[in-house]
Protein backbone atom coordinates (compact mmCIF):
# COMPACT_ATOMS: atom_id res chain seq x y z
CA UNK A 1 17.63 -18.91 -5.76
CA UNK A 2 17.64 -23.02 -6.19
CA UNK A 3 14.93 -24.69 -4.19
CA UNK A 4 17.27 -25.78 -1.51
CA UNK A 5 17.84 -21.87 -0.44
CA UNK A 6 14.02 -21.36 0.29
CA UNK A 7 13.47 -20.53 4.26
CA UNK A 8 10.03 -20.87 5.72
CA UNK A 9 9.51 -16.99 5.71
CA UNK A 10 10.56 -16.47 2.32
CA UNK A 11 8.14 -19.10 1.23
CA UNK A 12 5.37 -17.59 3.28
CA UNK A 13 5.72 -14.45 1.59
CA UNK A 14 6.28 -16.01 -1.77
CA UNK A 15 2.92 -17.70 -1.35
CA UNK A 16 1.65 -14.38 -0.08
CA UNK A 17 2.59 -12.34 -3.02
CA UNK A 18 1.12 -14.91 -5.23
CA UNK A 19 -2.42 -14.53 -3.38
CA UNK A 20 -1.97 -11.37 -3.52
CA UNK A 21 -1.53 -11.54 -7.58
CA UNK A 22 -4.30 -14.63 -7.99
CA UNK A 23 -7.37 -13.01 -5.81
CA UNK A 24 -8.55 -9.70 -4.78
CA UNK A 25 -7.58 -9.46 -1.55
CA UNK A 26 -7.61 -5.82 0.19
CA UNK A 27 -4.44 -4.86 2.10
CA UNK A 28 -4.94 -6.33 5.38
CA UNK A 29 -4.82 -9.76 4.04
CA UNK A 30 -2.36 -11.48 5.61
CA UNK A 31 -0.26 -14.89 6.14
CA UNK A 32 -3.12 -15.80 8.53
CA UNK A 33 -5.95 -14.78 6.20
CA UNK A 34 -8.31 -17.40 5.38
CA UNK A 35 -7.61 -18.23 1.65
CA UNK A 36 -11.38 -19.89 1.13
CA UNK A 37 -13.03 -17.17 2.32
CA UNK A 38 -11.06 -14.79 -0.02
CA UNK A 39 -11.64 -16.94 -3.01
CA UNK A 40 -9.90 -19.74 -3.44
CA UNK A 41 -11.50 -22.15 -5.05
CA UNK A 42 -10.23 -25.54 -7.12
CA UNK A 43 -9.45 -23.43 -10.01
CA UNK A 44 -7.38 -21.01 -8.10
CA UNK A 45 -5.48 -23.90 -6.44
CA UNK A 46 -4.58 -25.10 -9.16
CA UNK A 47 -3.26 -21.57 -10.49
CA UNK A 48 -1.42 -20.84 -6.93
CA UNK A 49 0.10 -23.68 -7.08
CA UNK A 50 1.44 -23.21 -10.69
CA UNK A 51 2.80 -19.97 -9.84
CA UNK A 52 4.62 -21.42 -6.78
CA UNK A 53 6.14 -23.49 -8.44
CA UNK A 54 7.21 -21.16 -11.26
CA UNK A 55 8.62 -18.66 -8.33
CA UNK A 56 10.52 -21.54 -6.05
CA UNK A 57 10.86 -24.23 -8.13
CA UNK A 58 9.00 -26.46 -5.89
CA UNK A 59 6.24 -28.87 -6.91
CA UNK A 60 4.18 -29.69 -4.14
CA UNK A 61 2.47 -33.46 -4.25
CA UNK A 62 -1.63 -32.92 -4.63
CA UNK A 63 -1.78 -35.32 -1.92
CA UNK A 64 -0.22 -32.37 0.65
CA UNK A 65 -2.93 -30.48 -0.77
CA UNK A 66 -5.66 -30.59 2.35
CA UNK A 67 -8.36 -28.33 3.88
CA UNK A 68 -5.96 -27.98 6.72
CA UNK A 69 -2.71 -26.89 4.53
CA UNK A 70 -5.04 -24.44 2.33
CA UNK A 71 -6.11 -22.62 5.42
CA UNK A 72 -4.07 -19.82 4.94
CA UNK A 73 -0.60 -18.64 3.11
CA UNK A 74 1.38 -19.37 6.29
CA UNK A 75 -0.07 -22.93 6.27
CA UNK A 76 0.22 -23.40 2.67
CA UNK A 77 4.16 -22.54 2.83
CA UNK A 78 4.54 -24.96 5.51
CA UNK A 79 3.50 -27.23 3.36
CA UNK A 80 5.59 -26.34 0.45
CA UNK A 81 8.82 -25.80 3.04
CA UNK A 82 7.75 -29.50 3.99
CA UNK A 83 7.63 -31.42 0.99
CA UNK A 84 11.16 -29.40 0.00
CA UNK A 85 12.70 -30.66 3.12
CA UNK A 86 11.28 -34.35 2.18
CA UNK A 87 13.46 -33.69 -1.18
């Protein structure tokens, strides 16, 4: 898959799955979870983000990076599906 072929919902479960691999998170984590609360700290950004971009192809801009775009996986691939539609 090239970056261009990424839809939102593949990208929120591509972020998912990468949580899913990064942190222990129990089963009912989900793409609304709260990704501080389950561990994320600067360290694991910084491996998430790695990862995503490994899987997609995508590198995201730190600056995208806020409080409000780490919230969760489902805000976190907005972000991503964002900064691939900006090219």
């Amino acid at each position: 898959m090239t970056t261009n072929d990424w839809t939102r919902a593949q990208l929120v479960e591509c972020v998912l799955e990468s949580v899913r691999q990064l942190l222990a998170v129990g089963a009912d984590f989900n793409p609304q979870s709260d990704l501080v609360a389950a561990g994320l700290d600067s360290l694991a950004v910084t491996q998430l983000m790695l990862a995503i971009e490994e899987r997609t192809g995508i590198w995201v801009d730190e600056s995208r990076l806020t409080p409000d775009n780490l919230r969760s996986a489902e805000t976190l691939a907005a972000c991503v599906y964002e900064q691939l539609a900006d090219g």
